[in-house]
Protein backbone atom coordinates (compact mmCIF):
# COMPACT_ATOMS: atom_id res chain seq x y z
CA UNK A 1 -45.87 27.57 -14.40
CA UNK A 2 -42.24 28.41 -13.22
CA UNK A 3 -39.29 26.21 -14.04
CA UNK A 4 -36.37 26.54 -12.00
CA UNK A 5 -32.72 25.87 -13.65
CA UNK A 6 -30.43 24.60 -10.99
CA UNK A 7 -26.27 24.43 -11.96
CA UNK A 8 -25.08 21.47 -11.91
CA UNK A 9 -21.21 20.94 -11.14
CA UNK A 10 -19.77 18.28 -13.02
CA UNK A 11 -18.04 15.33 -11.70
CA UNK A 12 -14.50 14.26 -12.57
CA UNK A 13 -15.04 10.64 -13.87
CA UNK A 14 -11.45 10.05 -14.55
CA UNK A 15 -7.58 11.63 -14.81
CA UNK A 16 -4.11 11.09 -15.34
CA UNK A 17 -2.04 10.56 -12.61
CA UNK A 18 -0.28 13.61 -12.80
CA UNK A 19 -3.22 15.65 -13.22
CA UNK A 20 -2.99 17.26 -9.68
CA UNK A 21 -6.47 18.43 -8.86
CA UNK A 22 -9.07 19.96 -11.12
CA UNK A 23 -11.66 22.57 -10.06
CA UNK A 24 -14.75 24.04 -11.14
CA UNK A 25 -15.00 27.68 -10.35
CA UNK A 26 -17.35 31.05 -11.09
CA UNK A 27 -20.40 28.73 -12.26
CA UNK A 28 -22.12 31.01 -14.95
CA UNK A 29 -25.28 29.71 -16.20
CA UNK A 30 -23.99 26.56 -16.70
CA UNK A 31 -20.62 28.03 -18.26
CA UNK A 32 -17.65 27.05 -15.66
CA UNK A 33 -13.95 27.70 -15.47
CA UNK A 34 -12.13 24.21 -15.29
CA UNK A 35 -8.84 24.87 -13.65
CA UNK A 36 -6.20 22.09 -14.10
CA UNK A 37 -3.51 21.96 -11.80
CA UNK A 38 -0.29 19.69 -13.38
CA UNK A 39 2.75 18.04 -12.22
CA UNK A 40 5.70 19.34 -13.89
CA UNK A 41 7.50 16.78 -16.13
CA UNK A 42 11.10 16.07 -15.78
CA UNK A 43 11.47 13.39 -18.27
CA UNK A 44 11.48 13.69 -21.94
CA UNK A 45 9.18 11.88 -22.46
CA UNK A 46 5.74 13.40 -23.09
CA UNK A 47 2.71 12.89 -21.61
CA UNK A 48 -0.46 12.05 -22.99
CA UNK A 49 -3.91 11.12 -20.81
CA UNK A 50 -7.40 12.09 -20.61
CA UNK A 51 -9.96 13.94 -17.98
CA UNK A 52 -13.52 12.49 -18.75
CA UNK A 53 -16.23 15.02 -16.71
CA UNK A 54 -19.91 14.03 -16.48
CA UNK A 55 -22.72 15.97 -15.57
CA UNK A 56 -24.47 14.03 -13.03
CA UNK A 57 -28.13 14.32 -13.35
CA UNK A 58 -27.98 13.87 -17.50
CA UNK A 59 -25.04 11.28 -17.04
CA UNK A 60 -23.73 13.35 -20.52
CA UNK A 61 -19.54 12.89 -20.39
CA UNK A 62 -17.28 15.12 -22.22
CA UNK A 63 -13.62 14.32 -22.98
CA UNK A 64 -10.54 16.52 -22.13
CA UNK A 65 -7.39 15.12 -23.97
CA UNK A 66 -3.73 16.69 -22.47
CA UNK A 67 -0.88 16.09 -23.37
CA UNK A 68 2.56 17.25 -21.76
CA UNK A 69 5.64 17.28 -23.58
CA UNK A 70 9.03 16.71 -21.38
CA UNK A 71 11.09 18.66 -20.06
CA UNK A 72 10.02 22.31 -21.20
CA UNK A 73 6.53 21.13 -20.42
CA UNK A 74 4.12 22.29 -23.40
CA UNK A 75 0.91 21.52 -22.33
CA UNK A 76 -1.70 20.79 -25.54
CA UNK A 77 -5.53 20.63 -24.29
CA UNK A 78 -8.20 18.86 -27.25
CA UNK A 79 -11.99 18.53 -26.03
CA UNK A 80 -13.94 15.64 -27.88
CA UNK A 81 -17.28 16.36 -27.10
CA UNK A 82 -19.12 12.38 -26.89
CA UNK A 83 -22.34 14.22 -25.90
CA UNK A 84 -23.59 17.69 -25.42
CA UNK A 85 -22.42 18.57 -21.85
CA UNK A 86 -21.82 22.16 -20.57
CA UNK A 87 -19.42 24.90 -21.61
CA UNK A 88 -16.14 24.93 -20.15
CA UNK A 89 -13.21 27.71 -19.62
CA UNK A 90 -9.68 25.83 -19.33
CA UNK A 91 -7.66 27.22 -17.37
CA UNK A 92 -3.49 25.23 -16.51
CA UNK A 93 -1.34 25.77 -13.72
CA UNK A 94 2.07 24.02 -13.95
CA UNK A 95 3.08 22.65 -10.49
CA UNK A 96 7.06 22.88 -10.54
């Protein structure tokens, strides 16, 4: 009996604010390239958030912390995996 394997995109649950836009691109076998486009930050401050994705049919979430520090604009990515989800490539633009 066949089984068919359908990829499922996931679904940005949440962001920071100056987390521009976030794409899922060259879908794999369930491997995707997450590309993260981010506001440049002029303070000196840094930034910290989170991007929570969830695939929609197993409702499975997976955790993307960022952090951006100011001014020269380091960008740190940590994934905290709550549940097993897909795998992801992480790809950062800076938006000057």
């Amino acid at each position: 009996v066949g089984t068919t394997v359908a990829d499922i995109v996931p679904e940005v649950v949440s962001k920071p604010t100056w987390v521009n836009r976030i794409d899922f691109l060259n879908p794999y076998y369930k491997i995707y390239e997450v590309f993260i486009s981010v506001d440049a930050n002029t303070s000196v401050e840094k930034r910290v958030g989170s991007i929570i994705l969830k695939q929609p049919e197993s409702n499975k979430t997976l955790n993307i912390g960022i952090t951006q520090n100011g001014i020269n604009n380091y960008i740190i990515v940590s994934v905290k995996n709550f549940t097993p989800i897909i795998h992801c490539l992480l790809l950062l633009q800076l938006i000057p």
